[in-house]
C-alpha atoms as a PDB file:
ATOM      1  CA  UNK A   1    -242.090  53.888 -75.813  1.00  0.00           C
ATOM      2  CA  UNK A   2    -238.990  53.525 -77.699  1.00  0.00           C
ATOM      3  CA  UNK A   3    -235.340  55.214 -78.455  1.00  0.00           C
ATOM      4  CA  UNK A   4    -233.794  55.063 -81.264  1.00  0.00           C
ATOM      5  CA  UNK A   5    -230.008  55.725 -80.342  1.00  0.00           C
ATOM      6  CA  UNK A   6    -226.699  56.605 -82.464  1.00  0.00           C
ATOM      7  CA  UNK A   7    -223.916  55.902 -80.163  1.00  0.00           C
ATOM      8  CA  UNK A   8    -221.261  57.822 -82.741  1.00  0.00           C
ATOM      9  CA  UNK A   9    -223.591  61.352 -82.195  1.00  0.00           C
ATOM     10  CA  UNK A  10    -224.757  60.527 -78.235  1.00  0.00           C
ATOM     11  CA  UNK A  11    -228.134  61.300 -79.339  1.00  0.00           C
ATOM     12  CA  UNK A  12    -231.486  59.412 -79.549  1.00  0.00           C
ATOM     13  CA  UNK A  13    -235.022  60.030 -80.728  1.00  0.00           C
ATOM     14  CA  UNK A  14    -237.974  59.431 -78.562  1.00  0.00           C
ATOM     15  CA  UNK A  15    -240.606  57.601 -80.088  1.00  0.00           C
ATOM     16  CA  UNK A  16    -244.152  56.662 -78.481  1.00  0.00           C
ATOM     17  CA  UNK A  17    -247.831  55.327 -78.533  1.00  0.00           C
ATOM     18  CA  UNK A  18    -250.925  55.552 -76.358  1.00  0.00           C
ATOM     19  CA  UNK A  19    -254.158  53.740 -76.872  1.00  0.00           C
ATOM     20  CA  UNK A  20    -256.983  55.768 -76.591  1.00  0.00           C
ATOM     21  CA  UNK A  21    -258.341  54.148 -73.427  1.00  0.00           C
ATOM     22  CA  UNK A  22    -255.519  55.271 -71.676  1.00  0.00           C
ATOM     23  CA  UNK A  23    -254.772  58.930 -73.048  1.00  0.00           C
ATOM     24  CA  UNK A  24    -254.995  61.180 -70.671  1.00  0.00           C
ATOM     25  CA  UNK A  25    -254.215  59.662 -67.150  1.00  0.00           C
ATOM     26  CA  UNK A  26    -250.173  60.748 -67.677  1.00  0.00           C
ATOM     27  CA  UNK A  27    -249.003  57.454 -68.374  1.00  0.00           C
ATOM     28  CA  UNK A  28    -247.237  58.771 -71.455  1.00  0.00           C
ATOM     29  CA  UNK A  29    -245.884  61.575 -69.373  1.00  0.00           C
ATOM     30  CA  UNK A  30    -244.085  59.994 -66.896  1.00  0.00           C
ATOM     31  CA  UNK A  31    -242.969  57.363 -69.325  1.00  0.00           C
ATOM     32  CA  UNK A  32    -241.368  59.876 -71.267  1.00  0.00           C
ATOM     33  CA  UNK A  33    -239.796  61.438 -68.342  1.00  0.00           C
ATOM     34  CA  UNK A  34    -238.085  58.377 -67.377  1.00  0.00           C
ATOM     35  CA  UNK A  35    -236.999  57.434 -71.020  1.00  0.00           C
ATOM     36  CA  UNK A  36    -235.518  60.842 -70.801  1.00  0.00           C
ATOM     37  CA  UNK A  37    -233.740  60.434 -67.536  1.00  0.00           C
ATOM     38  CA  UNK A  38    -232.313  57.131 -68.472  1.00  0.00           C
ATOM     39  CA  UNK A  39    -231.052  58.519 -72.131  1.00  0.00           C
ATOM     40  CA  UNK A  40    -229.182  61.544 -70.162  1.00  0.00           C
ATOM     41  CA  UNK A  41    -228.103  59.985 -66.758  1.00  0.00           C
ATOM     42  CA  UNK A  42    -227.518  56.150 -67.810  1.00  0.00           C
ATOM     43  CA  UNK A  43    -226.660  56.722 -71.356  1.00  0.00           C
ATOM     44  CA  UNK A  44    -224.781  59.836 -71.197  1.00  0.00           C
ATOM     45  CA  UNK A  45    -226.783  60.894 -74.209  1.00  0.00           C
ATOM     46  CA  UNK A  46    -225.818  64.310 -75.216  1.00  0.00           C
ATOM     47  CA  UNK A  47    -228.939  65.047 -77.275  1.00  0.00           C
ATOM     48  CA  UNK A  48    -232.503  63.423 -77.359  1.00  0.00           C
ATOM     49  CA  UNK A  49    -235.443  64.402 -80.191  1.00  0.00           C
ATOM     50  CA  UNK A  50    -238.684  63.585 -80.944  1.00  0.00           C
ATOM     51  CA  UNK A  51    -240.867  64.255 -83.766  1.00  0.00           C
ATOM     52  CA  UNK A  52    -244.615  64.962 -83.664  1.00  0.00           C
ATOM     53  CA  UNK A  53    -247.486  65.359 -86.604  1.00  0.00           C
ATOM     54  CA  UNK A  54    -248.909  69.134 -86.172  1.00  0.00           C
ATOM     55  CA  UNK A  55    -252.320  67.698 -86.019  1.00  0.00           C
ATOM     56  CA  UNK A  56    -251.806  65.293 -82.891  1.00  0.00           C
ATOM     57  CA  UNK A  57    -251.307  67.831 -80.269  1.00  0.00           C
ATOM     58  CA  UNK A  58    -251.725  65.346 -77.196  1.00  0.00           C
ATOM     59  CA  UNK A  59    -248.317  64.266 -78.436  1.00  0.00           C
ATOM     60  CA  UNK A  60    -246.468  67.166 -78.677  1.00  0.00           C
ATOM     61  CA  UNK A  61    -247.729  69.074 -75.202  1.00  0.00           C
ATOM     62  CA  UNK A  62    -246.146  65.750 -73.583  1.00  0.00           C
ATOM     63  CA  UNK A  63    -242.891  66.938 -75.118  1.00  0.00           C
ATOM     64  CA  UNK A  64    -243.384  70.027 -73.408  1.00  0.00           C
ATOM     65  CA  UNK A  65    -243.998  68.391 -70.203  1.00  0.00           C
ATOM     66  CA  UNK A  66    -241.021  66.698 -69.964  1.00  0.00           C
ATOM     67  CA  UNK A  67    -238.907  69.871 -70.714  1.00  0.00           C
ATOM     68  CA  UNK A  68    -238.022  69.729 -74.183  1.00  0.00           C
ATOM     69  CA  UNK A  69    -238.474  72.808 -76.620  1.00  0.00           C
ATOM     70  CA  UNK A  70    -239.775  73.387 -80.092  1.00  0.00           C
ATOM     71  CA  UNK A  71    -237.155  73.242 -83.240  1.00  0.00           C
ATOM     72  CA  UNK A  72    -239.475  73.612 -86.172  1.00  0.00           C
ATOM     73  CA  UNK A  73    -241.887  72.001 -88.411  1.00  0.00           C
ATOM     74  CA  UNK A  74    -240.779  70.313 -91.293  1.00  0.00           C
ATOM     75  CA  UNK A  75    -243.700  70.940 -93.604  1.00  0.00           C
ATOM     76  CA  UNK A  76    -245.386  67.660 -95.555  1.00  0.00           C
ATOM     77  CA  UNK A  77    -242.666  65.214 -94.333  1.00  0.00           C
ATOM     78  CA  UNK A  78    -244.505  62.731 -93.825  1.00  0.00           C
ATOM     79  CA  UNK A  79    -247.386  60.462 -96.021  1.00  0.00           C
ATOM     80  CA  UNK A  80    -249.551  58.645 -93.506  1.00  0.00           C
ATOM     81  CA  UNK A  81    -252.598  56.853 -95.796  1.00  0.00           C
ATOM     82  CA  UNK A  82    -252.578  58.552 -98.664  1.00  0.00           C
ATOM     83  CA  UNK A  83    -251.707  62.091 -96.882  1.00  0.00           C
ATOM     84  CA  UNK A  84    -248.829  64.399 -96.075  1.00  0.00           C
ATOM     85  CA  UNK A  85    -248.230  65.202 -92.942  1.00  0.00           C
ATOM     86  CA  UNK A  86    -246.880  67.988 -91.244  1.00  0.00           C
ATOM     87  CA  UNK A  87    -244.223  66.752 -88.406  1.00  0.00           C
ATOM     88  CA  UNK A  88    -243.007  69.527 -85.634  1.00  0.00           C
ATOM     89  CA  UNK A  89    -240.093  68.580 -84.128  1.00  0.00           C
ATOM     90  CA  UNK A  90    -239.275  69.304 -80.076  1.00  0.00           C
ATOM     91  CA  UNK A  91    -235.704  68.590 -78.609  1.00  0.00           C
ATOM     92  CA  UNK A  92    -233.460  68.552 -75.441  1.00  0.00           C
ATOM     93  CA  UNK A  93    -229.615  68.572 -75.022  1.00  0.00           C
ATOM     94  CA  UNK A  94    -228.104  67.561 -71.455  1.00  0.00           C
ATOM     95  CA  UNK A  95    -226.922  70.840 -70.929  1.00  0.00           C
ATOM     96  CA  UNK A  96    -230.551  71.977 -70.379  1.00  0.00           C
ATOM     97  CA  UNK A  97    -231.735  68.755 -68.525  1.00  0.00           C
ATOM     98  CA  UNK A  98    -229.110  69.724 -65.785  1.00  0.00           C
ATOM     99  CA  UNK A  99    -229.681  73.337 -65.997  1.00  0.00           C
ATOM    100  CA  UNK A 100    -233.556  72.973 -65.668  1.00  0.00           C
ATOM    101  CA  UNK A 101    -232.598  71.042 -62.543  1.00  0.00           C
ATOM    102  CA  UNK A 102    -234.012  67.809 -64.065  1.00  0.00           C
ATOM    103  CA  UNK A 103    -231.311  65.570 -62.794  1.00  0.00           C
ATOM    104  CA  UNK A 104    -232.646  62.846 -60.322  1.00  0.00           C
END
């Protein structure tokens, strides 16, 4: 897990990897959750993003999970060996995470 943060815009992208022996026991998940928490409540992050390819869905329904919605997909944005990608984005701004009640 990682955050990429620009103090100036109080936002941050949410970046992540899961080996395959460990996809799908939520690890990821609740990782996420927690990167998220500590981005809005100890970083008073205003905005946080994250970026998936269209063909990895595992990564992109833990994006749901945590509460963030679909932007858009940004067609071919990215060349991964030899390839372009397409990369849909998913977002949250604090607003929501305290509406949705997601404040610990």
């Amino acid at each position: 897990m990682s955050m990429g943060v620009s103090q100036k815009h109080k936002r941050a992208e949410l970046a992540y990897w899961v080996g395959q022996p460990f996809w799908g026991q939520g690890f990821a998940t609740e990782a996420a959750r927690r990167i998220i928490q500590f981005g809005f409540e100890d970083l008073d992050l205003n905005r946080i993003f994250a970026a998936a390819m269209t063909k990895n869905p595992g990564s992109y329904k833990i994006m749901r999970k945590i509460g963030m919605k679909e932007e858009g997909t940004f067609p071919q944005h990215v060349l991964k060996w030899g390839v372009y990608e397409d990369l849909v984005f998913y977002g949250m701004v604090k607003s929501d995470y305290l509406r949705e009640g997601l404040l610990s």
